[in-house]
Protein backbone atom coordinates (compact mmCIF):
# COMPACT_ATOMS: atom_id res chain seq x y z
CA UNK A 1 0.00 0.00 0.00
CA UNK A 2 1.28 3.58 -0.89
CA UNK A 3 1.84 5.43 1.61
CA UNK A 4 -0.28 8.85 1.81
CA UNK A 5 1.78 12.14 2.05
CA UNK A 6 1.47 14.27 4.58
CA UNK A 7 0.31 18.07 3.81
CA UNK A 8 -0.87 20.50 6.22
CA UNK A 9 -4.60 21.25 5.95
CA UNK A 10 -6.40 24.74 6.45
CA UNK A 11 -9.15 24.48 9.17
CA UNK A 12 -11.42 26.38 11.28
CA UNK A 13 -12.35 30.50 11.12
CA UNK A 14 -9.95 33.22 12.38
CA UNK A 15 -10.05 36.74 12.64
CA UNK A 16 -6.94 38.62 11.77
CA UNK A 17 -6.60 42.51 10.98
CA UNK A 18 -4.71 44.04 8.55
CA UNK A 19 -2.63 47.12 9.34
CA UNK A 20 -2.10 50.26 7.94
CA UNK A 21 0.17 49.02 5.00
CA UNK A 22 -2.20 46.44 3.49
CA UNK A 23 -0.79 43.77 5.74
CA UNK A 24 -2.51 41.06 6.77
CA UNK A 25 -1.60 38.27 9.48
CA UNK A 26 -1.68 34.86 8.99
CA UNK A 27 -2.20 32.57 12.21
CA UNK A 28 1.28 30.77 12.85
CA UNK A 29 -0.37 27.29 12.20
CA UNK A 30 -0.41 28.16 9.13
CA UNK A 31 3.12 30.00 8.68
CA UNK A 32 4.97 26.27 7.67
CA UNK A 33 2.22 25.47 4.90
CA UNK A 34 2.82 28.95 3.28
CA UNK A 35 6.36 29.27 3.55
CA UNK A 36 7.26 28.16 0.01
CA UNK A 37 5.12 30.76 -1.25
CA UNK A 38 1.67 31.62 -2.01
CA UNK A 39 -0.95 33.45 -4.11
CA UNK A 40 -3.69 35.10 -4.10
CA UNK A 41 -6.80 35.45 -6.22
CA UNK A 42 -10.64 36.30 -6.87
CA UNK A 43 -12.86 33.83 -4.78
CA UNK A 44 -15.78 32.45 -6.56
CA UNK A 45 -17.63 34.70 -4.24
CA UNK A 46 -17.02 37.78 -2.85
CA UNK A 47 -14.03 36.77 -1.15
CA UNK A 48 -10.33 36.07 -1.63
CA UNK A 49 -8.60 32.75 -2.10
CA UNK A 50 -5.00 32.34 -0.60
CA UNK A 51 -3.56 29.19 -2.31
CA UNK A 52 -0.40 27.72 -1.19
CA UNK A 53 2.48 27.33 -4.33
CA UNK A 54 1.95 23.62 -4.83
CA UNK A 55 -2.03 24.11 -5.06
CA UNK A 56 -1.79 27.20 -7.40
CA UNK A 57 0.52 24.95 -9.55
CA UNK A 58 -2.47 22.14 -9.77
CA UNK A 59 -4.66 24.63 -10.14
CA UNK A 60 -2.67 26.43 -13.03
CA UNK A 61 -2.39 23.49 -15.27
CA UNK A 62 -5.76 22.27 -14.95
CA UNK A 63 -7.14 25.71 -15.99
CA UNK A 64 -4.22 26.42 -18.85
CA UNK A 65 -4.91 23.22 -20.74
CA UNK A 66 -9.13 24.40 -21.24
CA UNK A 67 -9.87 25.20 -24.33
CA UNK A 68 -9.33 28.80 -25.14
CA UNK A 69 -12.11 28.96 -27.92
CA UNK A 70 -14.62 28.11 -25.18
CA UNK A 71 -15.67 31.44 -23.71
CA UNK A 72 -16.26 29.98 -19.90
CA UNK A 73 -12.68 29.11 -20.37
CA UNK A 74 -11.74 32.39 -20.85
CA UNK A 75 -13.90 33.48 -18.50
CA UNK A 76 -12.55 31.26 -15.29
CA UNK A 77 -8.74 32.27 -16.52
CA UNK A 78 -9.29 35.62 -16.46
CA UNK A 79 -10.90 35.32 -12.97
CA UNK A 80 -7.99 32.86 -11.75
CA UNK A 81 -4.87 34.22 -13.38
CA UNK A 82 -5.99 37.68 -14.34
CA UNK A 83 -6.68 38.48 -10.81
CA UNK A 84 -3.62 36.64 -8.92
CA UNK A 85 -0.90 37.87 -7.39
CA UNK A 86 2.32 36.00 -6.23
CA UNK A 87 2.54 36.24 -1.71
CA UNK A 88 5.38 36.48 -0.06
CA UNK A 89 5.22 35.71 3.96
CA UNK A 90 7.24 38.09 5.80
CA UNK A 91 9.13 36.86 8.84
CA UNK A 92 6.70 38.05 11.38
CA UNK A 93 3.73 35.87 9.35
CA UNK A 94 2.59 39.02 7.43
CA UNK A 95 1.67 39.58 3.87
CA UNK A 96 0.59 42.21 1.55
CA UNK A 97 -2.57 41.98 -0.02
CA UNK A 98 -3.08 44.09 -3.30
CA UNK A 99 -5.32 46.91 -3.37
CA UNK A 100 -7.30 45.95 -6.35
CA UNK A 101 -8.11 42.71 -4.33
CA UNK A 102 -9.10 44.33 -1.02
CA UNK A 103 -11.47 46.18 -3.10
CA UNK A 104 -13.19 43.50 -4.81
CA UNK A 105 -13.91 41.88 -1.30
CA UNK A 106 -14.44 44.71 0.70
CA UNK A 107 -11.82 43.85 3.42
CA UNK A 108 -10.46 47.21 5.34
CA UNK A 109 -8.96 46.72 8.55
CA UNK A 110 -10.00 42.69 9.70
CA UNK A 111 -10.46 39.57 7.51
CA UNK A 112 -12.02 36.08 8.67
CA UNK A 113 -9.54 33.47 7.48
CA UNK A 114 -11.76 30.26 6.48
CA UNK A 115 -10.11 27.03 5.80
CA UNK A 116 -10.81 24.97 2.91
CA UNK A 117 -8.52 22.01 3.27
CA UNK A 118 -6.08 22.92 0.49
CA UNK A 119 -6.29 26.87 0.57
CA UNK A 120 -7.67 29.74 2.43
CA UNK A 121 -10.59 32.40 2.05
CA UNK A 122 -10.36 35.59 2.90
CA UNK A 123 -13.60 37.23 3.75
CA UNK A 124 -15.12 41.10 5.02
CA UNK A 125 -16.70 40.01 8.19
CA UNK A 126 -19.84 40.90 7.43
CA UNK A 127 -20.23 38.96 4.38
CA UNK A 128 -18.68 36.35 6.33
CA UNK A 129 -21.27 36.65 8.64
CA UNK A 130 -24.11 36.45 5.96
CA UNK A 131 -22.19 32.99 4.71
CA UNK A 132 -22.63 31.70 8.22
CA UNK A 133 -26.48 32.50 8.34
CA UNK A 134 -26.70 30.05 5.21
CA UNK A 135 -24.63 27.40 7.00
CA UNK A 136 -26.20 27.52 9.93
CA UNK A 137 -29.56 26.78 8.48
CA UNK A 138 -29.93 23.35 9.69
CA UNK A 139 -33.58 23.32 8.01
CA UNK A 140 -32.44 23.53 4.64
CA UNK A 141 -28.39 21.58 4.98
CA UNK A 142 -29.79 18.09 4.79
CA UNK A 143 -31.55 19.09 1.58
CA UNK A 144 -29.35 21.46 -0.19
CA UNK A 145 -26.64 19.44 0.51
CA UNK A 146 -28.26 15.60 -0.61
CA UNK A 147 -26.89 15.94 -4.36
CA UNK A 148 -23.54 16.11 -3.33
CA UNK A 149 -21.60 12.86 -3.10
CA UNK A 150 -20.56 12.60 0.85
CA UNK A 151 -20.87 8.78 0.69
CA UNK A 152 -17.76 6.86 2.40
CA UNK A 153 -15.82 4.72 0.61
């Protein structure tokens, strides 16, 4: 049997602010995962996705090798690659996110960090806190959730 590399996983929610330079802290649990580098880009919603190097690089090729005469194609590249930017961690677990970017997801001076196993979102809190009124709607989960494949194997 093969045996099953380890890699780090992003969990839970944290709050974290960002300073006066367009700095934003990352929780040190996280620090070792995006050490080789990161990037960040345009969430699917209004939010920001941090991906770690070796995710961005899966990512990448998946999305390059679409057919570029297929405008949803163009479409998801230009929302992926048009709107990244390369992270750098500085040494006190700080990094710079672009202006353009801060914008789109209305973060000013706090962002909720939400894992998503192999990357990060980066939220506003209070459209964070409108995500959590959805997933907290124990009603409608079961339901909403049933066509999605969460069998075991």
């Amino acid at each position: 049997m093969k045996k099953r590399e380890y890699r780090q996983m992003f969990l839970g929610q944290y709050h974290s602010s960002i300073d006066s330079k367009s700095r934003l802290t990352i929780p040190a649990r996280f620090h070792q995962e995006l050490a080789n580098g990161a990037y960040v880009s345009q969430g699917f919603d209004r939010n920001l996705i941090v991906l770690p190097t070796r995710t961005f690089e899966e990512i990448y090729q998946r999305v390059v090798s679409m057919n570029i005469a297929d405008p949803l194609a163009r479409l998801l590249l230009r929302m992926i690659l048009g709107t990244a930017s390369e992270l750098e961690l500085d040494t006190k677990g700080n990094f710079l996110v672009p202006k353009k970017l801060r914008e789109f997801a209305g973060l000013i001076d706090e962002a909720v960090l939400v894992g998503q196993g192999d990357y990060l979102e980066l939220w506003a809190p209070e459209l964070w806190s409108q995500q959590e009124i959805h997933l907290q709607n124990v009603e409608n989960n079961a339901q909403q959730f049933a066509a999605l494949d969460l069998a075991r194997h």
